[in-house]
PDB file of N, CA and C in Angstrom:
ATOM      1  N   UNK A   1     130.415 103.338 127.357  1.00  0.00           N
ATOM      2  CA  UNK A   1     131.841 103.232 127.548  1.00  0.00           C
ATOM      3  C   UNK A   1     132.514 103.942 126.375  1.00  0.00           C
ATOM      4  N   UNK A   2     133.008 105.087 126.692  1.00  0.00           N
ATOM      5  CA  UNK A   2     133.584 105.945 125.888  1.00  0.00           C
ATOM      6  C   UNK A   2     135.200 105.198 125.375  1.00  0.00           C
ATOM      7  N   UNK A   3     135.642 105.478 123.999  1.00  0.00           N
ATOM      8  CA  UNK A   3     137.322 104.717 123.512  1.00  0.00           C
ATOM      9  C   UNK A   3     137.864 106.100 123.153  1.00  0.00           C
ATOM     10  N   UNK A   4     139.455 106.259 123.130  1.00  0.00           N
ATOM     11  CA  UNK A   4     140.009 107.300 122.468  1.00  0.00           C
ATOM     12  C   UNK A   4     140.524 106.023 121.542  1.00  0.00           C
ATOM     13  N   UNK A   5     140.757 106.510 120.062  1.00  0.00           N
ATOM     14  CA  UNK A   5     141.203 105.645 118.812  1.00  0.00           C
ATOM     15  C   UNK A   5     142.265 106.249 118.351  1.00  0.00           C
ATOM     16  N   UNK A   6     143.346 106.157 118.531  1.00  0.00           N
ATOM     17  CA  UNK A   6     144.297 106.448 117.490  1.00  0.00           C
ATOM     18  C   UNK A   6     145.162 105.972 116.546  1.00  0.00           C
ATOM     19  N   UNK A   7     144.696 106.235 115.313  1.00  0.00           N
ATOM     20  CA  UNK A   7     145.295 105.107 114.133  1.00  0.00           C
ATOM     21  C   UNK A   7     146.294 105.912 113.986  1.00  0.00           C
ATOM     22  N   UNK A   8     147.390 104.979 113.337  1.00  0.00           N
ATOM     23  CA  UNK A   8     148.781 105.352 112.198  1.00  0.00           C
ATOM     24  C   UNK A   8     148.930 104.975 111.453  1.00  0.00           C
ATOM     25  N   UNK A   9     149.011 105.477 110.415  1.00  0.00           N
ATOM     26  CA  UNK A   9     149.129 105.071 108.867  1.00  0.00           C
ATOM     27  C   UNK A   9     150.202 104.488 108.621  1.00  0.00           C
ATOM     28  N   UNK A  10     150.576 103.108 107.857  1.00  0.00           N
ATOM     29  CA  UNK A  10     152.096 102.847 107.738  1.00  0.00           C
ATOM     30  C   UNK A  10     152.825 104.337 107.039  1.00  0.00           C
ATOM     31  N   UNK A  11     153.962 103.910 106.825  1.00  0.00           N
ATOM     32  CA  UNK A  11     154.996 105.147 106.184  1.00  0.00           C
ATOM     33  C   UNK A  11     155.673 104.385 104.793  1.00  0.00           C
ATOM     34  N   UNK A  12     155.175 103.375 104.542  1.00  0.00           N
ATOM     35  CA  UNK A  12     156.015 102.783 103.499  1.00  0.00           C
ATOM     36  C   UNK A  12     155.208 102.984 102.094  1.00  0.00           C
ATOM     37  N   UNK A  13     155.731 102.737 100.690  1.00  0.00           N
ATOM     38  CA  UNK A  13     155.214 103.955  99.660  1.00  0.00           C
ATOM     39  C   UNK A  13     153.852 103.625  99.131  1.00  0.00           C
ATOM     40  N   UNK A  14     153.166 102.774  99.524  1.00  0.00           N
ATOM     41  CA  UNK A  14     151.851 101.860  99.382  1.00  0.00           C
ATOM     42  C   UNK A  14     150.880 102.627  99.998  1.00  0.00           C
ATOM     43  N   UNK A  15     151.499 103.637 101.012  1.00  0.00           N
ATOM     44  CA  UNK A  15     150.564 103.953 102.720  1.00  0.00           C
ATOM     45  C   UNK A  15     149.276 104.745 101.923  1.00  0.00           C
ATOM     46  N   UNK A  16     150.342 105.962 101.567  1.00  0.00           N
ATOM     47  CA  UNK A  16     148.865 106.813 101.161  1.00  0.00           C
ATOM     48  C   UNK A  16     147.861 106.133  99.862  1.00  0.00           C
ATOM     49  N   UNK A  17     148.470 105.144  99.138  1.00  0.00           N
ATOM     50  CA  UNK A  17     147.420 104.657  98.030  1.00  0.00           C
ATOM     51  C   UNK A  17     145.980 103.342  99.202  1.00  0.00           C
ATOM     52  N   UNK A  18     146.666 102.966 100.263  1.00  0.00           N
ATOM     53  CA  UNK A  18     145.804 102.554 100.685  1.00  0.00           C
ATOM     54  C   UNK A  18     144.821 102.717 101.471  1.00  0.00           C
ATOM     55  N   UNK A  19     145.445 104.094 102.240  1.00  0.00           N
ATOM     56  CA  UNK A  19     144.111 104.934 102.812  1.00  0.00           C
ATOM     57  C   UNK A  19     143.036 105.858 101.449  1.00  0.00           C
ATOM     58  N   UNK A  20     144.224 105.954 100.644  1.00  0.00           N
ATOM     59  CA  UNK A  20     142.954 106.488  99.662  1.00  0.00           C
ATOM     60  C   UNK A  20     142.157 105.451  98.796  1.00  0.00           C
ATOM     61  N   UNK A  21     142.298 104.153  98.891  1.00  0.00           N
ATOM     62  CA  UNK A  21     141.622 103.354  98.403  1.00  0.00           C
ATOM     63  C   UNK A  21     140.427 102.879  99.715  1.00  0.00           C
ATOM     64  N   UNK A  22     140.723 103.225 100.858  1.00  0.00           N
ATOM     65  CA  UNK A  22     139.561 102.466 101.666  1.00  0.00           C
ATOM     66  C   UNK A  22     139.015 103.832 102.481  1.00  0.00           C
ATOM     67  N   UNK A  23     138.992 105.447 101.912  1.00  0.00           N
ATOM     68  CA  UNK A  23     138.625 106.315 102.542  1.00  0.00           C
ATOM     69  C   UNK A  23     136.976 106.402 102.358  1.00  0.00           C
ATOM     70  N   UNK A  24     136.805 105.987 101.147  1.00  0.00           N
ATOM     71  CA  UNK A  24     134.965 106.074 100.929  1.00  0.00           C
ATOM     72  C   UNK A  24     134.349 105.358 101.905  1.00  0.00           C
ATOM     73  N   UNK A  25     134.744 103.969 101.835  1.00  0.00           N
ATOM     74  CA  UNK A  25     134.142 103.280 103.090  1.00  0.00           C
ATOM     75  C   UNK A  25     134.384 103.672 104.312  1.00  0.00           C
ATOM     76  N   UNK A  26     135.648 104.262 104.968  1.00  0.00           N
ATOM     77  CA  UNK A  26     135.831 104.579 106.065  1.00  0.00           C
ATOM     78  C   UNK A  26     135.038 105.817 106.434  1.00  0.00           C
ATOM     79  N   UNK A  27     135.022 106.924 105.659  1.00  0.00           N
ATOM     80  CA  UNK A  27     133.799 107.889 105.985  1.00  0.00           C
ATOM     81  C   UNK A  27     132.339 107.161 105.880  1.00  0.00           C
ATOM     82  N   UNK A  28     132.163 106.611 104.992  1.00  0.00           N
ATOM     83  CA  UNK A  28     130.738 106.074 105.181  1.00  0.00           C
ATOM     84  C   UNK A  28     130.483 105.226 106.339  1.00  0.00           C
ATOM     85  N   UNK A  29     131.119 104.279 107.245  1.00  0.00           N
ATOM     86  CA  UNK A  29     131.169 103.704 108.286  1.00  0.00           C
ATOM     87  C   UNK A  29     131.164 105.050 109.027  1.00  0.00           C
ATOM     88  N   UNK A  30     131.937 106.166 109.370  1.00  0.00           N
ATOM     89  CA  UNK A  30     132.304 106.895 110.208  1.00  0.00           C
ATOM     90  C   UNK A  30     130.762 107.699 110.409  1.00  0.00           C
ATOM     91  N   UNK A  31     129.884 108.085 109.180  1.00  0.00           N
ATOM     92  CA  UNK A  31     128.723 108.846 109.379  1.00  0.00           C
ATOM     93  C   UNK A  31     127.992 108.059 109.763  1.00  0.00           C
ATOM     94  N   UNK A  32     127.906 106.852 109.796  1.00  0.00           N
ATOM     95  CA  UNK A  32     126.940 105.893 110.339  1.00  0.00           C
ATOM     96  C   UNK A  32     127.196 105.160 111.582  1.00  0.00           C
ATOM     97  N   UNK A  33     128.483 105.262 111.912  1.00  0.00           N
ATOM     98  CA  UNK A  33     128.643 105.624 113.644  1.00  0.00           C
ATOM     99  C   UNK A  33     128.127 107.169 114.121  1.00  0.00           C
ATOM    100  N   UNK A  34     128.265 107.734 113.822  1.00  0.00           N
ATOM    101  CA  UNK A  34     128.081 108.936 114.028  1.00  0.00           C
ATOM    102  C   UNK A  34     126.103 109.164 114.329  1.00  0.00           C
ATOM    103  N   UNK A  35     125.334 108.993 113.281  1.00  0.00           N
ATOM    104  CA  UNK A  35     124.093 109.065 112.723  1.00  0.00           C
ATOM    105  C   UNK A  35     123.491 107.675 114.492  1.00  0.00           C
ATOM    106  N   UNK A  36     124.348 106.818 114.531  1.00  0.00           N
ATOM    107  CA  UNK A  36     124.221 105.831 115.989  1.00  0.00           C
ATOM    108  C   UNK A  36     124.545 106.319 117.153  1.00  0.00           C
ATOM    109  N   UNK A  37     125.100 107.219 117.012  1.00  0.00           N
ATOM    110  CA  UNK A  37     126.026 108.043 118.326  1.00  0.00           C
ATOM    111  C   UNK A  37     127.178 107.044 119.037  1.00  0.00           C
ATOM    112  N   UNK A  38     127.510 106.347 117.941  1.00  0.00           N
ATOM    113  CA  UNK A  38     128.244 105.347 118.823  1.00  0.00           C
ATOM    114  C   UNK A  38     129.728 106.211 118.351  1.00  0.00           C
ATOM    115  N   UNK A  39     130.116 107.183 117.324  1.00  0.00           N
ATOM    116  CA  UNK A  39     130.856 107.619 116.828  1.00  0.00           C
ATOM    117  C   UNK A  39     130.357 109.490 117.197  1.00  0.00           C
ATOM    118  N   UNK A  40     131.411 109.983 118.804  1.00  0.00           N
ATOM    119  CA  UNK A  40     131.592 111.308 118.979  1.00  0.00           C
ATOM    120  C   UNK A  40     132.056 112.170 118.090  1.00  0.00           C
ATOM    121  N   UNK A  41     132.922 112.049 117.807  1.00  0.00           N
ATOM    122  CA  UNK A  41     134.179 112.606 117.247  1.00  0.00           C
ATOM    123  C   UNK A  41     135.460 112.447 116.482  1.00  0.00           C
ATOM    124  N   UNK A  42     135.794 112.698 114.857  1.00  0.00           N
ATOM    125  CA  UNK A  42     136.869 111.851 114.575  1.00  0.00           C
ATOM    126  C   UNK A  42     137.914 113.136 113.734  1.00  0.00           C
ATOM    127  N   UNK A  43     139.140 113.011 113.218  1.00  0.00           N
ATOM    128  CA  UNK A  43     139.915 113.618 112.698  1.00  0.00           C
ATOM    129  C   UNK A  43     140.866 112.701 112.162  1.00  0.00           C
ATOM    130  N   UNK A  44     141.276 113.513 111.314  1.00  0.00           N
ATOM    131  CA  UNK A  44     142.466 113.123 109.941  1.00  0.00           C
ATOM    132  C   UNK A  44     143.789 113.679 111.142  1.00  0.00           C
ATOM    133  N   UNK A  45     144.845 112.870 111.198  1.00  0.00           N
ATOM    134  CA  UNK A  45     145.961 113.660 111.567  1.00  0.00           C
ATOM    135  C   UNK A  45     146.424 113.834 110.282  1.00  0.00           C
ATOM    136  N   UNK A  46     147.236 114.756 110.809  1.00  0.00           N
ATOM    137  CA  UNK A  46     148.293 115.537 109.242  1.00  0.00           C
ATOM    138  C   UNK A  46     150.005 115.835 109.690  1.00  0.00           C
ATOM    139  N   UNK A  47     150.366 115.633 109.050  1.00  0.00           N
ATOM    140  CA  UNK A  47     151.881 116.093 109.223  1.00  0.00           C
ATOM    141  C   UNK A  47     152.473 117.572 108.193  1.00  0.00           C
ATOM    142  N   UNK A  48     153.293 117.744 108.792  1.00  0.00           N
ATOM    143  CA  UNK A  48     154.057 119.135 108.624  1.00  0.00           C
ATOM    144  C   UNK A  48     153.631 119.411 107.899  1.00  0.00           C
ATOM    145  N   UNK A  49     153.251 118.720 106.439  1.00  0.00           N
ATOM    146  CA  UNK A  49     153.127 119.536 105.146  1.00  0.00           C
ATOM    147  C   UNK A  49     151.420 118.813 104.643  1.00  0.00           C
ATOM    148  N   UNK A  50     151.112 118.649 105.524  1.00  0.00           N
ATOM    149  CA  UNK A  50     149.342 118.606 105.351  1.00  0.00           C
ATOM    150  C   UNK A  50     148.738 117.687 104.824  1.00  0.00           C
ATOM    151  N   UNK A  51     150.064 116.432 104.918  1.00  0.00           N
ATOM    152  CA  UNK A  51     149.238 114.908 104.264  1.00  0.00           C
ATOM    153  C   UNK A  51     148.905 113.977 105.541  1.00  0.00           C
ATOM    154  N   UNK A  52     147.672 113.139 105.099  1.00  0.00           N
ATOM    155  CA  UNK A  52     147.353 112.911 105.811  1.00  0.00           C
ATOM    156  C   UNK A  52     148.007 111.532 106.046  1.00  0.00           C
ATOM    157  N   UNK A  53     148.445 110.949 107.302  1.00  0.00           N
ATOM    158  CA  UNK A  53     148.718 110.114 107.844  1.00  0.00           C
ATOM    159  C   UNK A  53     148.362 109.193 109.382  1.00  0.00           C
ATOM    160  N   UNK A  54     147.631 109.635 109.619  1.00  0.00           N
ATOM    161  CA  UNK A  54     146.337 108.916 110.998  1.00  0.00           C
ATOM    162  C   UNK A  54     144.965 109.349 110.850  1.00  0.00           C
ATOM    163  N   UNK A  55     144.658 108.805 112.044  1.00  0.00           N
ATOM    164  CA  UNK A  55     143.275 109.486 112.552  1.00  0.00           C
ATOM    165  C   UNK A  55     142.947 109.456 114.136  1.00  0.00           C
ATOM    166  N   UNK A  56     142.105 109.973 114.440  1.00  0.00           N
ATOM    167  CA  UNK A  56     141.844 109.703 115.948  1.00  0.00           C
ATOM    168  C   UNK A  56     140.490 109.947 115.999  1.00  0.00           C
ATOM    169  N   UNK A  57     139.754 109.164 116.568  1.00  0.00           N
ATOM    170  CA  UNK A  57     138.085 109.334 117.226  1.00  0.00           C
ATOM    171  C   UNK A  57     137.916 108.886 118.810  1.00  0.00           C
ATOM    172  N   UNK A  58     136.651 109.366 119.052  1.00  0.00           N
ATOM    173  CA  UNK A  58     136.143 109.270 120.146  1.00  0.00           C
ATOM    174  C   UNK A  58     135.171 108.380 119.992  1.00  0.00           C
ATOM    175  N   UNK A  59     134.718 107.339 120.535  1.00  0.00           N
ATOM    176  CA  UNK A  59     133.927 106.270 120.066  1.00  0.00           C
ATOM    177  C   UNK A  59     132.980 106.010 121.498  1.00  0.00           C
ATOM    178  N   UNK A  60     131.796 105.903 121.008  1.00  0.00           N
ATOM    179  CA  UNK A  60     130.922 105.330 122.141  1.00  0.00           C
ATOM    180  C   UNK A  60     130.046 103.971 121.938  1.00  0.00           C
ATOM    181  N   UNK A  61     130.475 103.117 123.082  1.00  0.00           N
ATOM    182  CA  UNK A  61     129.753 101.737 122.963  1.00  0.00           C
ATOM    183  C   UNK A  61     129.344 101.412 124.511  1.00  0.00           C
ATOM    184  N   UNK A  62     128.024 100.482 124.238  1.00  0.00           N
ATOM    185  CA  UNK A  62     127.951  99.855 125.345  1.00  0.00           C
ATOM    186  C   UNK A  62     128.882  98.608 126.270  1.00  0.00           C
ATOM    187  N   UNK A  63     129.595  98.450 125.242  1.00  0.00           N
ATOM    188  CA  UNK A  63     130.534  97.319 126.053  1.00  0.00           C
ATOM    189  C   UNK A  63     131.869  97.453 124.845  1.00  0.00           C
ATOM    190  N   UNK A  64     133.011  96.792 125.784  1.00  0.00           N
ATOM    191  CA  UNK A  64     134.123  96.791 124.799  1.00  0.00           C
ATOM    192  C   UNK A  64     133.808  95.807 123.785  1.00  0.00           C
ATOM    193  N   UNK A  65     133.127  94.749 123.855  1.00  0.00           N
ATOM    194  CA  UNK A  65     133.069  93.839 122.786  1.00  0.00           C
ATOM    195  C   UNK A  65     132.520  94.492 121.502  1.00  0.00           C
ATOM    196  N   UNK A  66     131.568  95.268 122.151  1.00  0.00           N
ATOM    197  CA  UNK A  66     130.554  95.572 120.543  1.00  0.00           C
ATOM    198  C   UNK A  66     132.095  96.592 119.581  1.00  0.00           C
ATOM    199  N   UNK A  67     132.853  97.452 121.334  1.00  0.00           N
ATOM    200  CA  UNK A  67     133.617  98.308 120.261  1.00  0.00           C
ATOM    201  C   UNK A  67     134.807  97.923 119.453  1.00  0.00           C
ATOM    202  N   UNK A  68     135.428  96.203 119.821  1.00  0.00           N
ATOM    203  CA  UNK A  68     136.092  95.486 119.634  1.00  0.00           C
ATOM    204  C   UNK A  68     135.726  95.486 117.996  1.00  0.00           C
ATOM    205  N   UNK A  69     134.074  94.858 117.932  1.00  0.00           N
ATOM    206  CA  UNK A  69     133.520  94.462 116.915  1.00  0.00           C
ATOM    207  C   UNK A  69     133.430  95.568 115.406  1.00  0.00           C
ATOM    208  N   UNK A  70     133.213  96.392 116.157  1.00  0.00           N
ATOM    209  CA  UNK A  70     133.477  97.973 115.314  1.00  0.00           C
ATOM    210  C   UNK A  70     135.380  97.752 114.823  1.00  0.00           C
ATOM    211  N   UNK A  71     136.196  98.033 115.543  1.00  0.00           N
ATOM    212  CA  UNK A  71     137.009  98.513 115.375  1.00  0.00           C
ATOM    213  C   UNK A  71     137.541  97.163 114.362  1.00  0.00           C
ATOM    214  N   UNK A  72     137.368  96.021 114.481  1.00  0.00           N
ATOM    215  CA  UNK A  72     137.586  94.733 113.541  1.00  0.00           C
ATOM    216  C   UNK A  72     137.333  94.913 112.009  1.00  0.00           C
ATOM    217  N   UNK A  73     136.421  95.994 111.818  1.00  0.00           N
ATOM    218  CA  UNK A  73     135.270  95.987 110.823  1.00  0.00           C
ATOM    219  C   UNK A  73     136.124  97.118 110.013  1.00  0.00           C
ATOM    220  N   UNK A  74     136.956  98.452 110.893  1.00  0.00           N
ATOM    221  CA  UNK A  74     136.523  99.634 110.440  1.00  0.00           C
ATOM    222  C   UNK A  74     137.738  99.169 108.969  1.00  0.00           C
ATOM    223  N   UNK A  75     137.446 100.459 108.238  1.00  0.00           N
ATOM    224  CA  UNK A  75     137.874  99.781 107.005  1.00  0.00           C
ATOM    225  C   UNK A  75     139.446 100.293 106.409  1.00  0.00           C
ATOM    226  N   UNK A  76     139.617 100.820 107.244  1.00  0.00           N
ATOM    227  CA  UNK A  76     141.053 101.721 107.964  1.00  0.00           C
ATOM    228  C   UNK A  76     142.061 100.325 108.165  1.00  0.00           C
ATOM    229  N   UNK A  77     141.543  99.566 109.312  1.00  0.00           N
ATOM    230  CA  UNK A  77     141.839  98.088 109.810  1.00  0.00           C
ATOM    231  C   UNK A  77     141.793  96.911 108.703  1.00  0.00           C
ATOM    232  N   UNK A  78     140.880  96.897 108.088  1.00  0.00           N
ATOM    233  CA  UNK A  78     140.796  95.610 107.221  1.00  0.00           C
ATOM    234  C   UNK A  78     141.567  96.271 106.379  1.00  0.00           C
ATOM    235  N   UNK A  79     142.238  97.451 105.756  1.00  0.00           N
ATOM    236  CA  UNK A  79     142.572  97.872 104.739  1.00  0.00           C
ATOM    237  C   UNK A  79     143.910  97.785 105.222  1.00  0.00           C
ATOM    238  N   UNK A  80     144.204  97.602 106.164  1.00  0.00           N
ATOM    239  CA  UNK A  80     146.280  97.631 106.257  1.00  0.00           C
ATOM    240  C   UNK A  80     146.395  99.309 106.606  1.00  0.00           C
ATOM    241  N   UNK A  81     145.791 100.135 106.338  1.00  0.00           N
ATOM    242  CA  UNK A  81     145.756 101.502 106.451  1.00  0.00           C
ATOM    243  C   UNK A  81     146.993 101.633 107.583  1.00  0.00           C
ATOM    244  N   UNK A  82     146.092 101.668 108.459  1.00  0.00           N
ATOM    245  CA  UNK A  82     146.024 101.588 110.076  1.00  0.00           C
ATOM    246  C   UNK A  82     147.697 100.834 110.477  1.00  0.00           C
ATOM    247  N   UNK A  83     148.965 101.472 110.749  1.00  0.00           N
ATOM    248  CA  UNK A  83     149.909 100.421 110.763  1.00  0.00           C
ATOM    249  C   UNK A  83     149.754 100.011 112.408  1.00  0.00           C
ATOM    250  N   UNK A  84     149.889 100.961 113.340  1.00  0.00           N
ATOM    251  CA  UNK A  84     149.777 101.112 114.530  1.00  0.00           C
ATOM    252  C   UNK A  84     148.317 101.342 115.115  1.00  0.00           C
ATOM    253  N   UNK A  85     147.978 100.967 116.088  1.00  0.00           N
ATOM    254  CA  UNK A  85     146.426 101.673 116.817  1.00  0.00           C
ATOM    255  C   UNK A  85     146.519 101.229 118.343  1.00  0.00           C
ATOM    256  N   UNK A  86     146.043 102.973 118.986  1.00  0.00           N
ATOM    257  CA  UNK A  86     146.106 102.771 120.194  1.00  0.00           C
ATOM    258  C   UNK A  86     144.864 103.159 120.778  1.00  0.00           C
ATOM    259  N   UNK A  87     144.297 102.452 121.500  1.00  0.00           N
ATOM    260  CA  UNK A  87     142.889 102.540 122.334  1.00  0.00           C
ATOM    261  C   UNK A  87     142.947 102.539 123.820  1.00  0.00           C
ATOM    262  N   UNK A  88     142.484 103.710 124.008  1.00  0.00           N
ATOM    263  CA  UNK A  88     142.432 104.283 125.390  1.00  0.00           C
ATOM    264  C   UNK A  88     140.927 104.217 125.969  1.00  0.00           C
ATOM    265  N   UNK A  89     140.645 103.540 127.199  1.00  0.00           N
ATOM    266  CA  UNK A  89     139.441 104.140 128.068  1.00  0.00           C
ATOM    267  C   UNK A  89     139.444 105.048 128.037  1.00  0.00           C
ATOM    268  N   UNK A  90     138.292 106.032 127.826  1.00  0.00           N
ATOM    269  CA  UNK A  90     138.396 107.614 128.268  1.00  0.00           C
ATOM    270  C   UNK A  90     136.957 107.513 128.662  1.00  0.00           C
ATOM    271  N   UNK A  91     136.959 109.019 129.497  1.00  0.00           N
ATOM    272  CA  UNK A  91     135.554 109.602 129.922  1.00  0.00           C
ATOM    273  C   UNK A  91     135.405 110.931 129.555  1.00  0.00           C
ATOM    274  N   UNK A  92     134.571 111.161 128.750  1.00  0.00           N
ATOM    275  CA  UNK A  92     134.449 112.509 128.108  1.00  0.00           C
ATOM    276  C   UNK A  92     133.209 113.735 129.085  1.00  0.00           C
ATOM    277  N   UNK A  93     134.167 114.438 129.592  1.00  0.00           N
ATOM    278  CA  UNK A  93     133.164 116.000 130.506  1.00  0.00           C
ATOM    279  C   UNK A  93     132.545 116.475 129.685  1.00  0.00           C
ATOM    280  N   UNK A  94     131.006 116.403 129.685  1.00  0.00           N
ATOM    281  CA  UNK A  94     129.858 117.228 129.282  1.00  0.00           C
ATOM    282  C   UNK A  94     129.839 116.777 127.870  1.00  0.00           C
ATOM    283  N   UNK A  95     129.656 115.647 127.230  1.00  0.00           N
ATOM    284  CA  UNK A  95     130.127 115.239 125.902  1.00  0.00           C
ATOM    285  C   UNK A  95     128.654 115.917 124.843  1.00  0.00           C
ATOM    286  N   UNK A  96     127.909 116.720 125.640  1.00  0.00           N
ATOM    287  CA  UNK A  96     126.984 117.687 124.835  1.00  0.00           C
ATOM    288  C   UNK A  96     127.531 119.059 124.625  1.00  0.00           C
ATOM    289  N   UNK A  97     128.332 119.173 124.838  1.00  0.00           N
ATOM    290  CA  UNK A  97     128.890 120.079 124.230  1.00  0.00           C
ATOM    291  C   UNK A  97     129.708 120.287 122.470  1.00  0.00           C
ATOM    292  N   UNK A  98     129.804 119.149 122.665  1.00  0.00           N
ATOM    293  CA  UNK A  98     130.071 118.624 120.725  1.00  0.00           C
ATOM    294  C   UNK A  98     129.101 119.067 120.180  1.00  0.00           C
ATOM    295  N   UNK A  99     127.848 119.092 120.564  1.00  0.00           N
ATOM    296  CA  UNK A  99     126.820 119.457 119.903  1.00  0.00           C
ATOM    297  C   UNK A  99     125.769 120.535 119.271  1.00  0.00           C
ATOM    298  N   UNK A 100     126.981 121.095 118.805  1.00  0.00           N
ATOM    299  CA  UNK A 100     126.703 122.653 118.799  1.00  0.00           C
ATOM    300  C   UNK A 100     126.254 122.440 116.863  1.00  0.00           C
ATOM    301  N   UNK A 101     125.495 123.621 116.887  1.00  0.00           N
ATOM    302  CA  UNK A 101     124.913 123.369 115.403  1.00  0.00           C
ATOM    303  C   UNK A 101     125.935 124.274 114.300  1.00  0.00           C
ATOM    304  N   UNK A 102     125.970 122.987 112.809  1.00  0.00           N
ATOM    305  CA  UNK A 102     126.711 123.354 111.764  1.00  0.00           C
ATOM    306  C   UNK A 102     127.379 124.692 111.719  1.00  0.00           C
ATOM    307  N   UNK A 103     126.042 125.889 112.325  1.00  0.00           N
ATOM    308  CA  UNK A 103     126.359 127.399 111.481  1.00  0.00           C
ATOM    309  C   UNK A 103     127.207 127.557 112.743  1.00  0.00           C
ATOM    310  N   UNK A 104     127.247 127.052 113.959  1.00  0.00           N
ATOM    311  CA  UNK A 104     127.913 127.436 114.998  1.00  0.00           C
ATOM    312  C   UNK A 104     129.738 127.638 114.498  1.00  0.00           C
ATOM    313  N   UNK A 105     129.769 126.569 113.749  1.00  0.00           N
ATOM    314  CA  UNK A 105     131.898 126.507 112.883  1.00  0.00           C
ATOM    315  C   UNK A 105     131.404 126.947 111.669  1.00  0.00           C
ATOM    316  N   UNK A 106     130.871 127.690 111.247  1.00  0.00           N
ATOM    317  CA  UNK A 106     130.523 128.790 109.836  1.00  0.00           C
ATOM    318  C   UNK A 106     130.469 129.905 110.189  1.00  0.00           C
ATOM    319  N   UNK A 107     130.340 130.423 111.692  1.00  0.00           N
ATOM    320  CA  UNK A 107     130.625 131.560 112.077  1.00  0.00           C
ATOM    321  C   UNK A 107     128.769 131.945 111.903  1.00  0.00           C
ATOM    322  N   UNK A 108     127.557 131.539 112.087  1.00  0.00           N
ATOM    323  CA  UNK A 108     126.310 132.065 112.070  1.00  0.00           C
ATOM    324  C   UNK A 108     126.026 132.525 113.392  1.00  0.00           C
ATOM    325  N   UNK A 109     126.419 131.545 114.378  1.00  0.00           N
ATOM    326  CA  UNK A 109     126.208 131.754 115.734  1.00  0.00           C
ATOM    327  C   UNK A 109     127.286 132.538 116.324  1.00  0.00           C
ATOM    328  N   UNK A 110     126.912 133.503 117.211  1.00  0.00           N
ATOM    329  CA  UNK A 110     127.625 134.243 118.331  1.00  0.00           C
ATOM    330  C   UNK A 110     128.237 133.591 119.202  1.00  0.00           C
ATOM    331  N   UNK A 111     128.304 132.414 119.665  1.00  0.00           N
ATOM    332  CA  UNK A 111     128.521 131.854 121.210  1.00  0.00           C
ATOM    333  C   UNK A 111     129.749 131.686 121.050  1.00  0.00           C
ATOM    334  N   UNK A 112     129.888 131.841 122.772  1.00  0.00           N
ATOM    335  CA  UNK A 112     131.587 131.813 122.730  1.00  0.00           C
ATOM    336  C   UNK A 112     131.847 130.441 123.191  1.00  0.00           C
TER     337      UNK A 112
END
């Protein structure tokens, strides 16, 4: 059961000291969803002038509970980070296609 995740960062003057206080853990959770495959795909949103203020992933679980259980945990959430979050069912077409190798976005590989 595939999730679309989209966090929002509060806007009040605390916001960015608290995503940068819970970003180590949140990447380290994020590679270890990832390394599980329970974690497709994730990104930093950014605004106009390139700070960061959300995120969005693609999340894979066998049931909503386990992804319930994830998303309780992530450290985005326990951290206040996160002011808003919206979770969508999704179904992702051909989700092997993410899987293209490192040198493929370094420009090593040809493929279009």
């Amino acid at each position: 059961m595939q999730f679309l995740v989209i966090g929002k960062d509060g806007t009040d003057e605390k916001a960015t000291d608290r995503r940068l206080a819970a970003r180590k853990a949140h990447l380290a959770l994020g590679d270890k969803m990832e390394a599980s495959g329970n974690r497709w795909y994730g990104c930093v949103i950014l605004d106009d002038n390139g700070q960061m203020i959300g995120s969005m992933a693609v999340m894979d679980f066998p049931s909503e509970s386990e992804f319930q259980t994830w998303l309780k945990n992530e450290p985005y959430v326990k951290g206040k980070v996160w002011k808003t979050i919206e979770v969508y069912k999704c179904n992702v077409k051909k989700p092997w296609k993410f899987n293209r190798p490192q040198s493929f976005y370094e420009g090593g590989d040809k493929h279009v």
